[in-house]
Protein backbone atom coordinates (compact mmCIF):
# COMPACT_ATOMS: atom_id res chain seq x y z
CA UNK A 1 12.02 11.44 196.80
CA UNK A 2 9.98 13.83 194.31
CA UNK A 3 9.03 12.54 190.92
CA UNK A 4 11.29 14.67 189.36
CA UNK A 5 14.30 13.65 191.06
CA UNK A 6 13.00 9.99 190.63
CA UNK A 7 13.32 10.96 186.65
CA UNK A 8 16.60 12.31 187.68
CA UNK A 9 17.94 9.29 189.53
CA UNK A 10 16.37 7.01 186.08
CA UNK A 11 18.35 9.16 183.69
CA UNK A 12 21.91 7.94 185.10
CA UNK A 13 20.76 4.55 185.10
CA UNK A 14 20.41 4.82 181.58
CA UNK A 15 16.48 5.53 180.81
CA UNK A 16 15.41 8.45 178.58
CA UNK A 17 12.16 10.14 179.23
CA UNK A 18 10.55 12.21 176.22
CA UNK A 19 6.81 13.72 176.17
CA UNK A 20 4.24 12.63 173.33
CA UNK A 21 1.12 14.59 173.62
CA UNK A 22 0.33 14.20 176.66
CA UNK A 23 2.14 10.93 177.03
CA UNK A 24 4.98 10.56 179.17
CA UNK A 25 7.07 7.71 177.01
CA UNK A 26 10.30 5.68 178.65
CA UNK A 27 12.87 4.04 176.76
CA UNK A 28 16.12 2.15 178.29
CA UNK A 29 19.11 3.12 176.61
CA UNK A 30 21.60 1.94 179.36
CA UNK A 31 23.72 -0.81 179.98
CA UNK A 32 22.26 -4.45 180.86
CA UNK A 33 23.57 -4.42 183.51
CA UNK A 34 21.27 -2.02 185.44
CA UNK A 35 20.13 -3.27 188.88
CA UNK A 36 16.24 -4.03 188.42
CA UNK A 37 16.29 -3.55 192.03
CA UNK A 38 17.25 -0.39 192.54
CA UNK A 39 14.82 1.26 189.72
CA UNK A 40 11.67 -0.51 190.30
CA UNK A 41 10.93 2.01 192.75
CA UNK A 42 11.74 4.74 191.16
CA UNK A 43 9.91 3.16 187.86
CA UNK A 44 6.71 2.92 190.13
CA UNK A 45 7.22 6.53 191.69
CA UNK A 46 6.97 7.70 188.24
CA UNK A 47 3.98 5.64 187.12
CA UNK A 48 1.81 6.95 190.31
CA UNK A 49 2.95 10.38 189.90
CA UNK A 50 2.36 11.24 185.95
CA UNK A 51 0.79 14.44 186.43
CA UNK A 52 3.77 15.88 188.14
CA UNK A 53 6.17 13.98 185.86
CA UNK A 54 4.73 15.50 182.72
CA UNK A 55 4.99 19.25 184.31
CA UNK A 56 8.83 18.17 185.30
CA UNK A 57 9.42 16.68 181.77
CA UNK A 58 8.43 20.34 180.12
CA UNK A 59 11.90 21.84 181.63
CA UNK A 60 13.90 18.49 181.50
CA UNK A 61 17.16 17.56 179.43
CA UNK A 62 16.47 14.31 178.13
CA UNK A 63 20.22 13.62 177.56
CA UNK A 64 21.90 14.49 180.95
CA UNK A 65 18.75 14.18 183.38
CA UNK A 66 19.18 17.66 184.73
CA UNK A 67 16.91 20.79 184.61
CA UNK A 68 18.79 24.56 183.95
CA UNK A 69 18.53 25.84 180.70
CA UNK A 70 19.83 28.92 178.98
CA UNK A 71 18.46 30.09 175.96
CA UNK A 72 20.63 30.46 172.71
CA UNK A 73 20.59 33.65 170.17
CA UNK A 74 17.47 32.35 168.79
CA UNK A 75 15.73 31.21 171.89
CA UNK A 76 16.21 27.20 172.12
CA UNK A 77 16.96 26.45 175.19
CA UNK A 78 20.53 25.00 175.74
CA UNK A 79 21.32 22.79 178.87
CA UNK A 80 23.68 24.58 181.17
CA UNK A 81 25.28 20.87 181.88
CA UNK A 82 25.60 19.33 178.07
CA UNK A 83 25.81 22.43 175.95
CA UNK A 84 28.16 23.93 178.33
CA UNK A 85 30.82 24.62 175.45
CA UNK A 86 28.77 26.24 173.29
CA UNK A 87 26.88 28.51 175.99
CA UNK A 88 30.75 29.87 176.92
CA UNK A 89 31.07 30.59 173.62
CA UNK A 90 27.64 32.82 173.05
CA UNK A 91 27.95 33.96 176.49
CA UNK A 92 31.61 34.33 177.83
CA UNK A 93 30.60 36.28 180.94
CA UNK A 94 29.56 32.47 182.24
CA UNK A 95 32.94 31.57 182.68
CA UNK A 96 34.34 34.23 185.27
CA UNK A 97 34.69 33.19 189.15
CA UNK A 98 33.14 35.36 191.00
């Protein structure tokens, strides 16, 4: 498992990542009832690999865990899983099958 998807994996257990400086910070915002089991290793994945953590924090959505962004009309980027809604409404095209 990469770092990043070890973030990735963290985020649906209910951890939020965020970037201070040069910091990586952690905070558990899950339910209790998280198996400690199951994210200690992925907790210690992250803490030997903060170098590549930080670089996959820089393109990361703290809210969903995922990592495709589109930009808005003013150039914040807008994740293609959360702010689905309103990136169908700037960009309509994104809805059509192909």
């Amino acid at each position: 498992m990469t770092p990043g998807e070890a973030v990735m994996a963290l985020t649906r257990h209910g951890f939020r990542f965020r970037l201070v400086g040069e910091a990586v910070k952690v905070r558990f915002e899950g339910e209790q009832t998280t198996d400690l089991g199951a994210v200690q290793p992925l907790l210690d994945l992250v803490r030997q690999h903060k170098e590549d953590v930080h670089f996959f924090l820089r393109s990361h959505c703290p809210r969903c865990g995922g990592c495709a962004f589109c930009p808005d009309y003013e150039g914040h980027p807008l994740c293609m899983a959360c702010d689905w809604t309103a990136l169908v409404e700037l960009y309509p095209g994104l809805q059509q099958k192909h």
